[in-house]
N, C-alpha and C. Protein backbone atom coordinates (compact mmCIF):
# COMPACT_ATOMS: atom_id res chain seq x y z
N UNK A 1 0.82 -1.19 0.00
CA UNK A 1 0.00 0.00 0.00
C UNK A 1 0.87 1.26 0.00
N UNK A 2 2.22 1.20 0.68
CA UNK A 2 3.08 2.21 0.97
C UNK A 2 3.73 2.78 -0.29
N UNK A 3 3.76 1.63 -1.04
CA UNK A 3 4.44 1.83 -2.55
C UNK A 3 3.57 2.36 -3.31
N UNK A 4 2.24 2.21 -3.63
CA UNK A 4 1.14 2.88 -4.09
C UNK A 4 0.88 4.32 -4.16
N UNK A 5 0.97 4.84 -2.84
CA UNK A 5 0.51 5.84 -2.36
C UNK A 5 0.83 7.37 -3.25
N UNK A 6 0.08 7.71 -3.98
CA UNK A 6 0.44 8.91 -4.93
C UNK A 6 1.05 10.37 -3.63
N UNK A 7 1.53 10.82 -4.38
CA UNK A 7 2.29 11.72 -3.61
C UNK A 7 2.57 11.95 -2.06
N UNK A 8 2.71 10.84 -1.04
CA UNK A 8 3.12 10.66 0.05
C UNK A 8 4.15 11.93 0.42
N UNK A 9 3.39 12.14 2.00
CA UNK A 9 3.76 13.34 2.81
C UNK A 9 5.67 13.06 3.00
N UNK A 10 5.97 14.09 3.39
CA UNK A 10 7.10 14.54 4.20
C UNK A 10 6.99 13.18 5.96
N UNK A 11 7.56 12.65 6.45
CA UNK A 11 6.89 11.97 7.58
C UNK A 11 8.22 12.21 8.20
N UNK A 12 8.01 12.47 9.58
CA UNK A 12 8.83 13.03 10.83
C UNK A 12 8.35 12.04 12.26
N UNK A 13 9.32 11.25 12.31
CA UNK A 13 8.80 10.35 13.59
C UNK A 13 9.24 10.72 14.91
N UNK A 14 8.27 10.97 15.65
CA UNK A 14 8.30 12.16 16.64
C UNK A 14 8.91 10.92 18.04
N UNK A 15 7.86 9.54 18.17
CA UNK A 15 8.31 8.51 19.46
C UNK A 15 8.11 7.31 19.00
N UNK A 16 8.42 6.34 19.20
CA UNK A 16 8.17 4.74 19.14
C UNK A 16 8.52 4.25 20.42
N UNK A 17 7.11 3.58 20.46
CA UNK A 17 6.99 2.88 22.18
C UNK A 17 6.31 1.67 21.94
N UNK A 18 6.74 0.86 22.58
CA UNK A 18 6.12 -0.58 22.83
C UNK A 18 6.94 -1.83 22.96
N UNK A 19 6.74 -2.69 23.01
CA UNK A 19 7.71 -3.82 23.12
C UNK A 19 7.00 -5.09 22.44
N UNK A 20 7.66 -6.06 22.03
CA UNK A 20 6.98 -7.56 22.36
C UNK A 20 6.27 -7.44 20.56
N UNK A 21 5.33 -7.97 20.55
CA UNK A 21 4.52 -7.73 18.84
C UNK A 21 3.67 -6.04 18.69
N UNK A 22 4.06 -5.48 20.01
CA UNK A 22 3.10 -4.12 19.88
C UNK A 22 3.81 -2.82 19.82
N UNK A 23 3.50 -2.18 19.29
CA UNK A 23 4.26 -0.40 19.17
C UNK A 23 3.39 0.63 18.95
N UNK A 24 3.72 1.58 19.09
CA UNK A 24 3.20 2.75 18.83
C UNK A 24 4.47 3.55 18.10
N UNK A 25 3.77 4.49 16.73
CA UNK A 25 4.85 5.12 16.03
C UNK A 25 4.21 6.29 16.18
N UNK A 26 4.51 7.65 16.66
CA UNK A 26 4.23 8.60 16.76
C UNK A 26 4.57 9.71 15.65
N UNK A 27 3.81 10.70 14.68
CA UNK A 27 4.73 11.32 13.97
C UNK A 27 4.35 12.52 13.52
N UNK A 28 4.82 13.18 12.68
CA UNK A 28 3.88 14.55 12.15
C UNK A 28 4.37 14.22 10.48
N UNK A 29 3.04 14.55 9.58
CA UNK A 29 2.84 14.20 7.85
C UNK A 29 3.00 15.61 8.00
N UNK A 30 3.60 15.78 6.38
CA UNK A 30 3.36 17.55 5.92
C UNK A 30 2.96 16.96 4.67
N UNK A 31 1.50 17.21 4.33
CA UNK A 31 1.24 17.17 2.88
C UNK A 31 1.48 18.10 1.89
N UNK A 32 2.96 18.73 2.09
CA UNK A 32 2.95 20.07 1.12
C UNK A 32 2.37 21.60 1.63
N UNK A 33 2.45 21.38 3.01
CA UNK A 33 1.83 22.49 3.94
C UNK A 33 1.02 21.88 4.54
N UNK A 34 -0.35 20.92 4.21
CA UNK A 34 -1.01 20.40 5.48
C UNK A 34 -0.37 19.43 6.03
N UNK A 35 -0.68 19.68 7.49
CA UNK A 35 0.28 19.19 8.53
C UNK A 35 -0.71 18.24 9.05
N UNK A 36 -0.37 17.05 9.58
CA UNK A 36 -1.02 16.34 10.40
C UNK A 36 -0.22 15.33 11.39
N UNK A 37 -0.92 15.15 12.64
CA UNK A 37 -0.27 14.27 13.61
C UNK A 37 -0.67 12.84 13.46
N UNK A 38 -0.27 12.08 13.77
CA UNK A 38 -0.32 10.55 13.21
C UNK A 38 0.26 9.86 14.42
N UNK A 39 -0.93 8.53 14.90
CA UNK A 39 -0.82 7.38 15.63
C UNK A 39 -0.57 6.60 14.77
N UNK A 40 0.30 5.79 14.90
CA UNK A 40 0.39 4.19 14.30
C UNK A 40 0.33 3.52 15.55
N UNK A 41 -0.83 2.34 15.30
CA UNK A 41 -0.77 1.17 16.37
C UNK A 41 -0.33 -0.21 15.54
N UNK A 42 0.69 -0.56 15.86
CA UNK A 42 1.21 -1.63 14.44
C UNK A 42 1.94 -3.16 15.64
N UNK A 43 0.87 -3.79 15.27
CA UNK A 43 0.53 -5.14 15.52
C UNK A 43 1.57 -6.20 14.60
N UNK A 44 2.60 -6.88 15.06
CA UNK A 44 3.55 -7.91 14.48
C UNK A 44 3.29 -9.40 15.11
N UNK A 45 3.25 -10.06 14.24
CA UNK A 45 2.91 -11.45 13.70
C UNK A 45 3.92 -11.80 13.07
N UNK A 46 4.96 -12.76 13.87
CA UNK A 46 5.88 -13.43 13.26
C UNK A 46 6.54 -12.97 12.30
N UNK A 47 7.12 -11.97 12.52
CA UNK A 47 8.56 -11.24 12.45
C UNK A 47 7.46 -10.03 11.06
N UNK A 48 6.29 -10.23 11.02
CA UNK A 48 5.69 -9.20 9.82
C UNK A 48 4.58 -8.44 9.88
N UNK A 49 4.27 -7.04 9.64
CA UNK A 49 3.07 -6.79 10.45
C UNK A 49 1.97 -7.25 10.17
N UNK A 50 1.03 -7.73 11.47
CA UNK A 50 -0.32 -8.60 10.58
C UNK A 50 -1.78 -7.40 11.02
N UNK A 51 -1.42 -6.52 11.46
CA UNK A 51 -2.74 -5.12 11.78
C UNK A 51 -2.12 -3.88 11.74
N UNK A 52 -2.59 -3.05 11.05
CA UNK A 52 -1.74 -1.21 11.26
C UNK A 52 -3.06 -0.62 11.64
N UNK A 53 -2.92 0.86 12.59
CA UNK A 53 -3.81 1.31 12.59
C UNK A 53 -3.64 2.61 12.55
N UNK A 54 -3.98 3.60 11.53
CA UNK A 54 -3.99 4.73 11.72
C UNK A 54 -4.73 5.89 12.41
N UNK A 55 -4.22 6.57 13.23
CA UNK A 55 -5.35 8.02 13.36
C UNK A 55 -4.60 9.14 13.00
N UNK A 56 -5.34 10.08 12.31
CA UNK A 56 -4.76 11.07 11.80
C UNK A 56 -5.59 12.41 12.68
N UNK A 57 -4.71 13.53 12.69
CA UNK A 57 -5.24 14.68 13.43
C UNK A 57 -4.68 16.31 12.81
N UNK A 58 -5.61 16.79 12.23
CA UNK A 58 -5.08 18.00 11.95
C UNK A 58 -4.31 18.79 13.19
N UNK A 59 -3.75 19.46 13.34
CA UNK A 59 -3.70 20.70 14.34
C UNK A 59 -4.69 21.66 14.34
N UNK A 60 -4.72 22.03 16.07
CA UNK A 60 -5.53 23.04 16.02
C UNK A 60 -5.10 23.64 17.68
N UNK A 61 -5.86 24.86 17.45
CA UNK A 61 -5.86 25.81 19.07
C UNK A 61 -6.64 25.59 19.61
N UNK A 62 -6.00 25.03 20.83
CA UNK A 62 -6.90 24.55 21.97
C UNK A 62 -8.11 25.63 22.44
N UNK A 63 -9.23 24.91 23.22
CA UNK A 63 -10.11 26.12 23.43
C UNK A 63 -9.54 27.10 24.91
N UNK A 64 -10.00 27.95 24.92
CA UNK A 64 -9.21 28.84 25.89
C UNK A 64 -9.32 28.20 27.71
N UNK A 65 -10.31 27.40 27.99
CA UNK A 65 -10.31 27.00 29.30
C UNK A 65 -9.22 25.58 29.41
N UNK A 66 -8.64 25.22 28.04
CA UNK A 66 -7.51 24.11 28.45
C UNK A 66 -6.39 24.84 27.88
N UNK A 67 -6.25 25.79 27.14
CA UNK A 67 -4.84 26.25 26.51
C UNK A 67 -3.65 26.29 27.64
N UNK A 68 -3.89 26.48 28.77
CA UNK A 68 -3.30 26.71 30.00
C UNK A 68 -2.28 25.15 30.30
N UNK A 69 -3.11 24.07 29.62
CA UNK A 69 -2.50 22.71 30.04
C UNK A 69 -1.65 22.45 28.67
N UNK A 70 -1.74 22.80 27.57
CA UNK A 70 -1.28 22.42 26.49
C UNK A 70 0.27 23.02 26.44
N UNK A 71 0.89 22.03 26.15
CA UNK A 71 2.56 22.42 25.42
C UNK A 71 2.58 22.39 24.02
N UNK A 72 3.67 23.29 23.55
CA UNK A 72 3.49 23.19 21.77
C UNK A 72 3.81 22.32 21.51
N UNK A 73 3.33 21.07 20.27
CA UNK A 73 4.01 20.16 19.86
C UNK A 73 5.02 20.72 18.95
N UNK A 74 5.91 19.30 18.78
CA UNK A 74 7.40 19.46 17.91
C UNK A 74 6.85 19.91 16.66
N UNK A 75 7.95 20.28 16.11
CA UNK A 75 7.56 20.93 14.28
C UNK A 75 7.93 19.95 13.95
C-alpha cells in the first residue's frame, strides 16, 4: 500500500513505544503544507506486520479553558 501511495507526505517520527509484537509510532505528515499528527498502532505477527492502525489529526488551538495545560508540539 506504501508503494502505491500517490504523492506521500514529508513523515517526521516524533516517538516509538512498545515492546513484544506491539508499538506505537508517533509522527507529524506535511502534505505540502497540510500538517497532520499521526498514531500508528502496528501489531507484528511473526517477524511481519499482521494489523496497522492509523489516526490522523489536523492541528488546532486549543479552546481557551484548556490552553493553560497544552505544550506546543514538535515541528
Amino acid at each position: 500500500m506504501q508503494q502505491e501511495y500517490p504523492n506521500p507526505p514529508s513523515i517526521r517520527i516524533l516517538r516509538i513505544t512498545g515492546s513484544g509484537d506491539n508499538f506505537v509510532v508517533l509522527g507529524r505528515s506535511d502534505y505540502g503544507g497540510d500538517v497532520y499528527y499521526v498514531a500508528n498502532v502496528v501489531e507484528f505477527r511473526d517477524g511481519r506486520i499482521a494489523r496497522e492502525t492509523r489516526i490522523d489529526g489536523a492541528p488546532f488551538e486549543p479552546p481557551e479553558w484548556r490552553a493553560r495545560y497544552v505544550t506546543s508540539p514538535p515541528q
